[in-house]
Protein backbone atom coordinates (compact mmCIF):
# COMPACT_ATOMS: atom_id res chain seq x y z
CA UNK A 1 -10.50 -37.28 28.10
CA UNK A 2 -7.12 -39.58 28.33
CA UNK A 3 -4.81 -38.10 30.45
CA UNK A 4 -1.75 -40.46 29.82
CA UNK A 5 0.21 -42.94 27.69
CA UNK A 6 2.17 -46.06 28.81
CA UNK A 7 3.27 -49.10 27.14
CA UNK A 8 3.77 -52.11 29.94
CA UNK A 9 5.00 -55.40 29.29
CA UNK A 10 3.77 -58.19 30.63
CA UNK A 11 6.44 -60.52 30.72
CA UNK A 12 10.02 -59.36 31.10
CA UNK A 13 12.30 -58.93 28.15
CA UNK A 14 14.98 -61.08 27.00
CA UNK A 15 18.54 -59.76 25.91
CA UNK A 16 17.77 -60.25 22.08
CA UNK A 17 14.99 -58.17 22.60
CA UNK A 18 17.10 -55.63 23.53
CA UNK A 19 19.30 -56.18 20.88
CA UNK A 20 16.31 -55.37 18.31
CA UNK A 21 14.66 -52.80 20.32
CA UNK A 22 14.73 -49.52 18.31
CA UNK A 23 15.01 -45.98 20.15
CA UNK A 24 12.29 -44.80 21.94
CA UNK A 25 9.64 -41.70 21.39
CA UNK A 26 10.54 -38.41 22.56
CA UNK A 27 8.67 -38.12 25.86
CA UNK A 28 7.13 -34.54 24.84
CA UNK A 29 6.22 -34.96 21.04
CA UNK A 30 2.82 -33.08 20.01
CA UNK A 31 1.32 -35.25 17.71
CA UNK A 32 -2.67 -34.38 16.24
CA UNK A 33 -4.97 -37.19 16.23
CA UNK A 34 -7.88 -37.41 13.80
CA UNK A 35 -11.34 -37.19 15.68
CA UNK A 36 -12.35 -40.73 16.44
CA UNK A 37 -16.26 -40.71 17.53
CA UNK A 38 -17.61 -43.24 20.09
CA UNK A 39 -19.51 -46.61 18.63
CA UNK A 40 -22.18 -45.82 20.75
CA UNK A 41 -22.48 -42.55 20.98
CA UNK A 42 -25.98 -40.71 19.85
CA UNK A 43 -25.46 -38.78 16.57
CA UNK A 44 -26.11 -35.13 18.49
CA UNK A 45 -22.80 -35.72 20.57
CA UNK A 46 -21.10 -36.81 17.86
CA UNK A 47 -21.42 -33.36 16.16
CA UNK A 48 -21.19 -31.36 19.00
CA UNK A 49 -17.68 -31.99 19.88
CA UNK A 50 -15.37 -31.18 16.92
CA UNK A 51 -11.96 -30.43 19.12
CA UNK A 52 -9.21 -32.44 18.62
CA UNK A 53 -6.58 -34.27 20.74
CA UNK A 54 -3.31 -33.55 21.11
CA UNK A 55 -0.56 -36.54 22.85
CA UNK A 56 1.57 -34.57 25.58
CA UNK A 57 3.53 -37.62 26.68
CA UNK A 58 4.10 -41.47 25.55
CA UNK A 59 5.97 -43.94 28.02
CA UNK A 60 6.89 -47.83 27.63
CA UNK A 61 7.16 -49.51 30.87
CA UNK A 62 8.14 -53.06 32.05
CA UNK A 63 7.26 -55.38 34.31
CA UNK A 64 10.06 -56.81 36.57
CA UNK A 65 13.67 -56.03 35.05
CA UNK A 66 14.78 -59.51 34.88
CA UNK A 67 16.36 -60.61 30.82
CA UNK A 68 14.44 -64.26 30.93
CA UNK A 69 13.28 -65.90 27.65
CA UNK A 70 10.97 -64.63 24.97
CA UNK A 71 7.23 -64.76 25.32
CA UNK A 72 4.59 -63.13 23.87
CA UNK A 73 3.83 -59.74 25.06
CA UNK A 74 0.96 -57.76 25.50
CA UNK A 75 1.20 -54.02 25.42
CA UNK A 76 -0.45 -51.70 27.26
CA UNK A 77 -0.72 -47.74 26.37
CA UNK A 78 -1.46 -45.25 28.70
CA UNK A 79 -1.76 -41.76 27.22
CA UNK A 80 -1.33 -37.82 28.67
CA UNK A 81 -3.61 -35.83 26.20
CA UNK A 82 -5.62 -32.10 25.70
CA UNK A 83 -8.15 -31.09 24.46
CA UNK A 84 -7.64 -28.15 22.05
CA UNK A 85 -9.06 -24.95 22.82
CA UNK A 86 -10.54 -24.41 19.33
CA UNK A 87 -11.88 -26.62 16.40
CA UNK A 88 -9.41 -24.70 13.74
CA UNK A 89 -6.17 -26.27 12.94
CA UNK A 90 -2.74 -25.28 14.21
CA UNK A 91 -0.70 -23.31 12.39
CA UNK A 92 2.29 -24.66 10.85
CA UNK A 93 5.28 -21.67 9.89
CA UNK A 94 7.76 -22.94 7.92
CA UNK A 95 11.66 -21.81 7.88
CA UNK A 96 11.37 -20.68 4.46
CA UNK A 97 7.66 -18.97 4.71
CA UNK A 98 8.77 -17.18 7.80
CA UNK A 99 11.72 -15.81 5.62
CA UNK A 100 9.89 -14.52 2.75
CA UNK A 101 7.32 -13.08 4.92
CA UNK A 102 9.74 -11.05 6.46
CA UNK A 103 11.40 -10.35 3.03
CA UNK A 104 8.16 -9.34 1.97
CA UNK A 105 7.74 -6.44 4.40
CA UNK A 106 11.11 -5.18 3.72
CA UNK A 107 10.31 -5.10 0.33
CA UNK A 108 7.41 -2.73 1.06
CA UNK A 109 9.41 -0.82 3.61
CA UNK A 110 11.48 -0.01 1.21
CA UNK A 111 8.82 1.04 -1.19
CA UNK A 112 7.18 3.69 1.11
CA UNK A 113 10.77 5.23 2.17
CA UNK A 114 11.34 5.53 -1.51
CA UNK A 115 7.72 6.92 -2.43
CA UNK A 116 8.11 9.70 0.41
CA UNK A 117 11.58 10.68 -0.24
CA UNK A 118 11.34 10.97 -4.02
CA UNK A 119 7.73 12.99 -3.40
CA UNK A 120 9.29 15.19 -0.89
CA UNK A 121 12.61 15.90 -3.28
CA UNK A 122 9.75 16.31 -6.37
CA UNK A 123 7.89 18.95 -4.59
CA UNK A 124 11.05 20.95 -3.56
CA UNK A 125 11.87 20.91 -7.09
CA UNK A 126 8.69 21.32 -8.85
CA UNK A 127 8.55 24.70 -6.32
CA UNK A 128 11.81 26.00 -7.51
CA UNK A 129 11.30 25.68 -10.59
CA UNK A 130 8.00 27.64 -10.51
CA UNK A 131 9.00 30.31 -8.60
CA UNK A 132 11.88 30.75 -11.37
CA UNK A 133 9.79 30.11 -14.12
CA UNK A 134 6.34 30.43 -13.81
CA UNK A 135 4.79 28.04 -16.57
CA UNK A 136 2.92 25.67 -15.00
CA UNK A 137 1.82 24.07 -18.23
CA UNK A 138 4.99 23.63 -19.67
CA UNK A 139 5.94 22.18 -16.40
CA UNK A 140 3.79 19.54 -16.11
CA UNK A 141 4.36 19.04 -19.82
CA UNK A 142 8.22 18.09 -19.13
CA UNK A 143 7.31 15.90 -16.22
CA UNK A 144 5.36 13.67 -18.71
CA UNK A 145 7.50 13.58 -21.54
CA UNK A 146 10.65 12.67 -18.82
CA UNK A 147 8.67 9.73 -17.95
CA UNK A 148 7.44 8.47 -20.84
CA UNK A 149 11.16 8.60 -22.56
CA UNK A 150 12.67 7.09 -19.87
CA UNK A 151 9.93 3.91 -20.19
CA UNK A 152 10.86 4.26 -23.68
CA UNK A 153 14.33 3.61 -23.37
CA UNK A 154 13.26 0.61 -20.87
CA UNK A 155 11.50 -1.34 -23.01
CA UNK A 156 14.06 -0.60 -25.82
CA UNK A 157 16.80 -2.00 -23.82
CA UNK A 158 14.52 -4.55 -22.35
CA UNK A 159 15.38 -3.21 -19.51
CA UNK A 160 11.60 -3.61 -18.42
CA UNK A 161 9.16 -6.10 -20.66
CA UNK A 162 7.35 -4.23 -22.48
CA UNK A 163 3.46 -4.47 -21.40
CA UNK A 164 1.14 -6.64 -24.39
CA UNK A 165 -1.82 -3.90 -25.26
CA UNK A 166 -4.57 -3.79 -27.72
CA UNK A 167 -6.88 -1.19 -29.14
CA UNK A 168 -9.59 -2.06 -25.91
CA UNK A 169 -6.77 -1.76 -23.45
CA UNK A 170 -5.73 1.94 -24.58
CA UNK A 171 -9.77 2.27 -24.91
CA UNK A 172 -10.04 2.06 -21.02
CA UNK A 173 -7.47 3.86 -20.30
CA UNK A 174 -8.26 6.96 -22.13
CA UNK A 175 -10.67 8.47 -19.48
CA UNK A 176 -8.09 7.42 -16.78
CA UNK A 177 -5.57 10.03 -18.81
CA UNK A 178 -7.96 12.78 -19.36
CA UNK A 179 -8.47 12.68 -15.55
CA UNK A 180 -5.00 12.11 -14.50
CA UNK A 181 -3.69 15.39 -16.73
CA UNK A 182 -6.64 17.63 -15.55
CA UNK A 183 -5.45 16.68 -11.97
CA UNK A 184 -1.83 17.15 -12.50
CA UNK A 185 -1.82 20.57 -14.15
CA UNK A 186 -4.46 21.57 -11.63
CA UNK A 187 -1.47 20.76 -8.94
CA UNK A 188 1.09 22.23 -10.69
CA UNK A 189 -1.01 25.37 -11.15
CA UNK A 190 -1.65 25.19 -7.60
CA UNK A 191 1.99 24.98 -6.50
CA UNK A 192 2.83 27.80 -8.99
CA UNK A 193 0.24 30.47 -6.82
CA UNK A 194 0.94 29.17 -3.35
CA UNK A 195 3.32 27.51 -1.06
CA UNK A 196 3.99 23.52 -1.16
CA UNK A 197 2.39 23.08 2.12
CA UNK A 198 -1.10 24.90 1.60
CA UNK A 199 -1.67 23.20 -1.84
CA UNK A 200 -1.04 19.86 -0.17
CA UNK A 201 -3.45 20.54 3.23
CA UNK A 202 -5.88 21.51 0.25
CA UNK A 203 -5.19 17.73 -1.51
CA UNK A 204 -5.52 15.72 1.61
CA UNK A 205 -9.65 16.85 1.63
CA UNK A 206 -9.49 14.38 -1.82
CA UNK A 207 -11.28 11.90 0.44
CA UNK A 208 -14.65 14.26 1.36
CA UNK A 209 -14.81 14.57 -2.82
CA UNK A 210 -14.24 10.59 -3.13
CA UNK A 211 -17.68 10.09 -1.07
CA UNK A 212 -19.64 12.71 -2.31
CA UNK A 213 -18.64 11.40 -5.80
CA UNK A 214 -19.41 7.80 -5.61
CA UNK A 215 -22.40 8.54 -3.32
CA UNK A 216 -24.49 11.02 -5.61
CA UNK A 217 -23.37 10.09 -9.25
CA UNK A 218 -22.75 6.49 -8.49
CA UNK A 219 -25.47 5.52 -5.97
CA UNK A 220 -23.12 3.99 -3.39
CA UNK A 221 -23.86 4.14 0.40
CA UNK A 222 -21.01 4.39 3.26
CA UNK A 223 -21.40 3.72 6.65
CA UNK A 224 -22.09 6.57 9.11
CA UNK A 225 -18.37 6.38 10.46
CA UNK A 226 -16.98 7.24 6.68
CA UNK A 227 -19.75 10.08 6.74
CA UNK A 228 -18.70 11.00 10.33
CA UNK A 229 -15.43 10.87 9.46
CA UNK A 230 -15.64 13.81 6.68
CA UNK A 231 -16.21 16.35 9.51
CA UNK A 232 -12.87 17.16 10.44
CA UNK A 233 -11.61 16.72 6.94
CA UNK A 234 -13.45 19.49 5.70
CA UNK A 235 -13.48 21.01 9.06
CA UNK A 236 -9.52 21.35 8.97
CA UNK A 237 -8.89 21.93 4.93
CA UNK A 238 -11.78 25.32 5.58
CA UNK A 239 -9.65 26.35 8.83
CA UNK A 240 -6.28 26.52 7.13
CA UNK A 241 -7.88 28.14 3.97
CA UNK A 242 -9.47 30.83 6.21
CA UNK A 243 -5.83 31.13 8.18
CA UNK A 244 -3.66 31.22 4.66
CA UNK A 245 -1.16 33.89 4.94
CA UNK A 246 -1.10 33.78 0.81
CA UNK A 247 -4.10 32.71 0.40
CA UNK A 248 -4.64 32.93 -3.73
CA UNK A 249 -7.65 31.45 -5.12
CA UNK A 250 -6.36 30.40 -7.89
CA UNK A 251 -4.14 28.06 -5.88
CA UNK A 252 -6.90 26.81 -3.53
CA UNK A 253 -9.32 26.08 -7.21
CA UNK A 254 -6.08 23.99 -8.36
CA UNK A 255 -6.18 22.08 -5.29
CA UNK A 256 -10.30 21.68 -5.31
CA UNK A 257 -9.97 20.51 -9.03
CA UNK A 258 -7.16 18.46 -8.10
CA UNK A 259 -8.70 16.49 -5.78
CA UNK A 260 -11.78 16.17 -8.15
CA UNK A 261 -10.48 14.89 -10.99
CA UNK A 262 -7.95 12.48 -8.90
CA UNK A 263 -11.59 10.46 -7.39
CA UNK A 264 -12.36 10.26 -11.40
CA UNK A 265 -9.02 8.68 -12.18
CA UNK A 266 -9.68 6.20 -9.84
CA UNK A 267 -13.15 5.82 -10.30
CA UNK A 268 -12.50 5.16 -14.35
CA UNK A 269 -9.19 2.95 -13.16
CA UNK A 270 -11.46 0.76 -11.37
CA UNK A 271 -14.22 0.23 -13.87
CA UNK A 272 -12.07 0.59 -16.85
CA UNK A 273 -9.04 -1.94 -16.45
CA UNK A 274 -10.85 -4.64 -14.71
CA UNK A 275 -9.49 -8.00 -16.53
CA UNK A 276 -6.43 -6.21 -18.16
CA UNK A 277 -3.40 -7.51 -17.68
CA UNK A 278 -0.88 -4.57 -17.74
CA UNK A 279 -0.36 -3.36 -14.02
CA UNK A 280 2.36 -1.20 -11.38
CA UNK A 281 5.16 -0.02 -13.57
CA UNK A 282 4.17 -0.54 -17.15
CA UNK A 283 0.26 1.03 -16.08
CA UNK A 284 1.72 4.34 -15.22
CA UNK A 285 3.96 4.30 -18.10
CA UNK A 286 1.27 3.97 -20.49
CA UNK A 287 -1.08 6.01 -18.29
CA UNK A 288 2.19 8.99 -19.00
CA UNK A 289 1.99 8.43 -22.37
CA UNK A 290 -1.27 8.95 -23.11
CA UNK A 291 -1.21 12.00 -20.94
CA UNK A 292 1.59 13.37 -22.84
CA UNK A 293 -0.01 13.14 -26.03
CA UNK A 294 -3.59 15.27 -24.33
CA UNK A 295 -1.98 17.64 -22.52
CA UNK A 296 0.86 18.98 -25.52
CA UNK A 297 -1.29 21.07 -27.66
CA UNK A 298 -2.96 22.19 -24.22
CA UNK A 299 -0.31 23.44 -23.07
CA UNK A 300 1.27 24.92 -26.59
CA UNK A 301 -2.44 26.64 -26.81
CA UNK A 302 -2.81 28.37 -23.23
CA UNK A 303 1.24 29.15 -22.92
CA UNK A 304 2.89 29.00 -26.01
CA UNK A 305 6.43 28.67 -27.39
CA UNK A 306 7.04 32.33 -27.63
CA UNK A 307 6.05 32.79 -23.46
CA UNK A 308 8.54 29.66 -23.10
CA UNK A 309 11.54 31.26 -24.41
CA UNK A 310 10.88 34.78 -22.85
CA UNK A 311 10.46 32.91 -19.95
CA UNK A 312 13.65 30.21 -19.98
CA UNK A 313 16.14 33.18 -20.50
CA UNK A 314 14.74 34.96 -17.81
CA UNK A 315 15.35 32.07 -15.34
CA UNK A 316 18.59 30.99 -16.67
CA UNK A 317 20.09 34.94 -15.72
CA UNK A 318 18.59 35.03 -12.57
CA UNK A 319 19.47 31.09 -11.46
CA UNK A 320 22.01 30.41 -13.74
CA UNK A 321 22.26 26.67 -15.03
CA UNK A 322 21.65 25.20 -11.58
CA UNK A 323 18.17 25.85 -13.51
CA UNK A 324 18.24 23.20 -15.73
CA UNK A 325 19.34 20.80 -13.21
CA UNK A 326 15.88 21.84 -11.50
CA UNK A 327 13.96 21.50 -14.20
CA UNK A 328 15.74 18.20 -15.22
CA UNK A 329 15.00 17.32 -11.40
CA UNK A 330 11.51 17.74 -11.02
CA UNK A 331 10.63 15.86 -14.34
CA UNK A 332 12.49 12.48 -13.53
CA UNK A 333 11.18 13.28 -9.47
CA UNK A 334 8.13 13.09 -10.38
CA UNK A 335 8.22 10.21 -12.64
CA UNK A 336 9.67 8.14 -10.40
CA UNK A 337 7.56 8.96 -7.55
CA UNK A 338 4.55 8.18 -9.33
CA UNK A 339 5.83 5.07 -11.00
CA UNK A 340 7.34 3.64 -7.23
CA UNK A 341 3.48 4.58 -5.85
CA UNK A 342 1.47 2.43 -8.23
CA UNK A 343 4.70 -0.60 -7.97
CA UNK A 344 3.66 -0.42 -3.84
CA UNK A 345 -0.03 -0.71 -4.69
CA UNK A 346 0.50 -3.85 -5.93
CA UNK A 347 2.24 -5.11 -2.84
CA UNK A 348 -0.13 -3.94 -0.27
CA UNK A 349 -3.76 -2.95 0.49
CA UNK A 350 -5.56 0.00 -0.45
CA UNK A 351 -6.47 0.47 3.59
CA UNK A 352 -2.07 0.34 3.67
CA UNK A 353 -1.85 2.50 1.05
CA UNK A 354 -4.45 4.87 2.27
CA UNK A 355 -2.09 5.52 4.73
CA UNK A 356 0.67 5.56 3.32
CA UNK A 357 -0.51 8.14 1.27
CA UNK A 358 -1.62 10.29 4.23
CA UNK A 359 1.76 10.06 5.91
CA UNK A 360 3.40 11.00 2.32
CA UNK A 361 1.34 14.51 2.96
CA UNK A 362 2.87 15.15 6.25
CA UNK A 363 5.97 14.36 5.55
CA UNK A 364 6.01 17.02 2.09
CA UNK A 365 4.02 19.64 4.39
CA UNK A 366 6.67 19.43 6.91
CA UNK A 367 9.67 19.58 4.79
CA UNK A 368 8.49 22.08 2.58
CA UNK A 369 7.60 24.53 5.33
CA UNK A 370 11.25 23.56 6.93
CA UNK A 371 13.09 24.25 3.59
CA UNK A 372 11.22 27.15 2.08
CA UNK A 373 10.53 29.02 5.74
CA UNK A 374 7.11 29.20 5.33
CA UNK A 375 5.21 31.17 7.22
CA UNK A 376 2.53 29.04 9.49
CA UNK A 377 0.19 30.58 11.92
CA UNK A 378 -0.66 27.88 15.22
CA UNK A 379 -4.74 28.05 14.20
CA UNK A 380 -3.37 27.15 10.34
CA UNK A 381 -1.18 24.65 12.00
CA UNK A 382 -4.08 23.42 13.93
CA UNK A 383 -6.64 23.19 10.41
CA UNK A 384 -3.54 21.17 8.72
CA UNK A 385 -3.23 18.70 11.89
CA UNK A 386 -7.26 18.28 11.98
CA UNK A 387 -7.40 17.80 8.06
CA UNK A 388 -4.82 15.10 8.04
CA UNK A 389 -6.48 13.78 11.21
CA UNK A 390 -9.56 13.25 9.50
CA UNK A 391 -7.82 11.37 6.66
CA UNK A 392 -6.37 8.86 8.26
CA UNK A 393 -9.79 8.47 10.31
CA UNK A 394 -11.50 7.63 6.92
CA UNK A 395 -9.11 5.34 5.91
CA UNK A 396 -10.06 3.28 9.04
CA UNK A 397 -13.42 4.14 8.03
CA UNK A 398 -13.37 2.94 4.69
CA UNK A 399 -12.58 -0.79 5.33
C-alpha cells in the first residue's frame, strides 16, 4: 500500500524557476485513482482485490535551498494513500440534488397533512349531514357529482390538462368504478347507522380481506409474517365489534363490504390500467365520473326523489341553512381528499402510503370521538389500538 507522496528535486532551483512555478496542490485533496494491477502479478490476485486508492496527501520537496542555475531535474513522488473500505464508489451529493431532495419531502409532507386534514373535516361533515338527513344514497350521490363538476370546470378552464382517453382506457376502468361505488355507498351507509369511529376501526381490517382475496381467488402466496400479522387485525376489529356501545349491523355489513369491494378496486386498478397513461389527479377524476354515471339510477331506485324532498325540508327546519353548507361541505371534502390521496401515491411508495393510510385512521377515529363525544369503553379502546396495531404490522409485512 503507498503511504505517502513527495516530489524532491534533485538539483536546486533557479530564480526563473520560481518565476514560472505555478501554485501548489492542496496538501489534503481526495483524489480516486483507477485500479492499476501489477505486471507480474498472477491473474487470481488480480481479481481478488477490487478496492481502490484514495491520495490523502501530495508534497514537493527540494534539495538544498540555494537559487543556482537551471539543470535538469528529476522528480521524485512520495505518496500518503488508503485503501477503501468497500469496492462501491463514493457518493457524490450535489448542491442542487441535495436541494430537491429535500424539496421533494416537503412536497410529500405537505401531501399527507393535507390528505388527513381534509379526511378528518370530510368525515365530520359526511356525519352531520347523516344524522340530519339520513339518505345515504343521495349522499354519496352528491359527493360524486361535486367532484366530477369541479374536474369539469378544470379542464374547461385548462386549469388542469385534460387526460388523452380512448374506448380501451374507459374499458379498464369500468370494473375499477363498479368497485369503487359499491365501496363508497357501503361507507356512507355505514356512517349513517353508527358513529365515525366504529365504521373506521371496522375499515382498517381491509388488509385481512386484501390477503384472503388475492390468496384464494388469485393463487398468490404471502410470507408467514403477512399471515402472522392478520392476527391482531382481526383480533382487534372482533374486540371492538363485541364492545360497540351502538353496535348496528347494518353499520358493521357496510364496513365488511367496504373493505371488500375496496381490495377489488385495487385488485382491477392494478391489472386493468397497466400501460395507460392517465394517472393521480385526472385517474380519480375519471374514476368519479364513471361512478357518477353507475351509482345515479341506484340511488334514484332504492331512495327516490319523493324521500329526498320529504327529507331536505325536514333538515333544513331542524338545522336551518348551516345545512346546505354541510352538505356542500362534505361533497367538495371528500373530493378533494380522495383526489390529494391518489396525487401522494404517485410521489411515494405503496409501503409509505400503507402507512400513511393507517395513520389517516387514527387521526379520523380520534377526532371524531373528540368532536362528537363518543362514547368509548377502555376494552373497545383496547380492540381499536390492537386493530390499527396490526395494520401497520402488515404493512411492514407486506414489503
Amino acid at each position: 500500500m503507498i503511504c505517502s507522496v513527495k516530489q524532491s528535486l534533485s538539483t536546486p532551483l533557479a530564480l526563473s524557476d520560481l518565476l514560472r512555478s505555478k501554485p501548489s496542490l492542496p496538501k489534503q485533496r481526495l483524489l480516486s485513482l483507477p485500479e492499476i494491477p501489477a505486471l507480474n502479478a498472477p491473474r487470481s490476485s488480480l481479481s481478488a482485490s477490487r478496492r481502490p486508492l484514495y491520495i490523502s496527501a501530495v508534497q514537493g520537496l527540494g534539495f538544498g535551498g540555494k537559487l543556482v542555475e537551471t539543470r535538469p531535474r528529476r522528480v521524485r513522488f512520495e505518496c500518503q494513500a488508503y485503501e477503501a473500505d468497500g469496492s462501491e464508489n463514493i457518493p457524490v451529493v450535489s448542491d442542487e440534488q441535495a436541494k430537491s431532495d429535500a424539496a421533494r419531502k416537503l412536497k410529500i409532507g405537505i401531501y399527507f397533512v393535507i390528505w388527513w386534514s381534509l379526511n378528518v373535516v370530510f368525515n365530520i361533515y359526511n356525519k352531520k349531514v347523516l344524522n340530519a338527513f339520513p339518505y345515504p344514497w343521495l349522499t354519496s350521490t352528491l359527493s360524486l357529482a361535486a367532484g366530477s363538476s369541479m374536474m369539469l370546470i378544470s379542464w374547461a378552464t385548462r386549469m388542469v390538462e385534460a387526460p388523452k382517453t380512448d374506448i380501451d382506457f374507459w374499458k379498464a376502468l369500468a370494473p375499477v368504478a363498479v368497485a369503487h361505488t359499491i365501496g363508497h355507498v357501503a361507507a356512507t351507509v355505514s356512517m349513517s347507522k353508527v358513529a365515525v369511529s366504529f365504521t373506521h376501526i371496522i375499515k382498517s381490517g381491509e388488509p385481512a380481506f386484501s390477503v384472503l382475496v388475492s390468496r384464494f381467488l388469485l393463487g398468490e402466496a404471502f410470507p408467514a409474517s403477512v399471515y402472522l400479522s392478520l392476527v391482531p387485525i382481526i383480533g382487534g376489529c372482533a374486540l371492538a365489534a363485541v364492545t360497540e356501545l351502538n353496535f348496528n349491523m347494518i353499520g358493521f355489513m357496510g364496513a365488511m363490504i367496504s373493505n371488500l369491494a375496496f381490495v377489488f378496486r385495487n385488485i382491477f386498478s392494478k391489472k386493468g390500467m397497466k400501460g395507460k397513461s392517465v394517472g393521480g389527479m385526472n385517474y380519480y377524476a375519471c374514476l368519479s365520473m364513471l361512478s357518477l354515471l353507475l351509482l345515479t339510477p341506484f340511488a334514484i331506485a332504492v331512495e327516490g326523489p319523493k324521500v329526498w324532498a320529504a327529507g331536505w325540508d325536514a333538515a333544513i327546519s331542524s338545522i336551518g341553512p348551516h345545512f346546505v353548507w354541510w352538505v356542500a361541505a362534505q361533497s367538495v371534502f371528500y373530493h378533494l381528499y380522495n383526489q390529494v390521496s391518489y396525487m401522494s401515491l404517485n410521489e411515494i411508495s405503496p409501503l409509505t402510503f400503507s402507512i400513511g393510510n393507517t395513520m389517516k385512521r387514527i387521526s379520523v377515529i380520534v377526532s371524531s370521538i373528540i368532536i362528537f363525544h363518543t362514547p368509548v369503553q377502555p376494552i373497545n379502546a383496547l380492540g381499536a389500538a390492537i386493530a390499527i396495531l396490526g395494520t401497520f404490522l402488515y404493512s411492514q409485512a407486506k414489503q
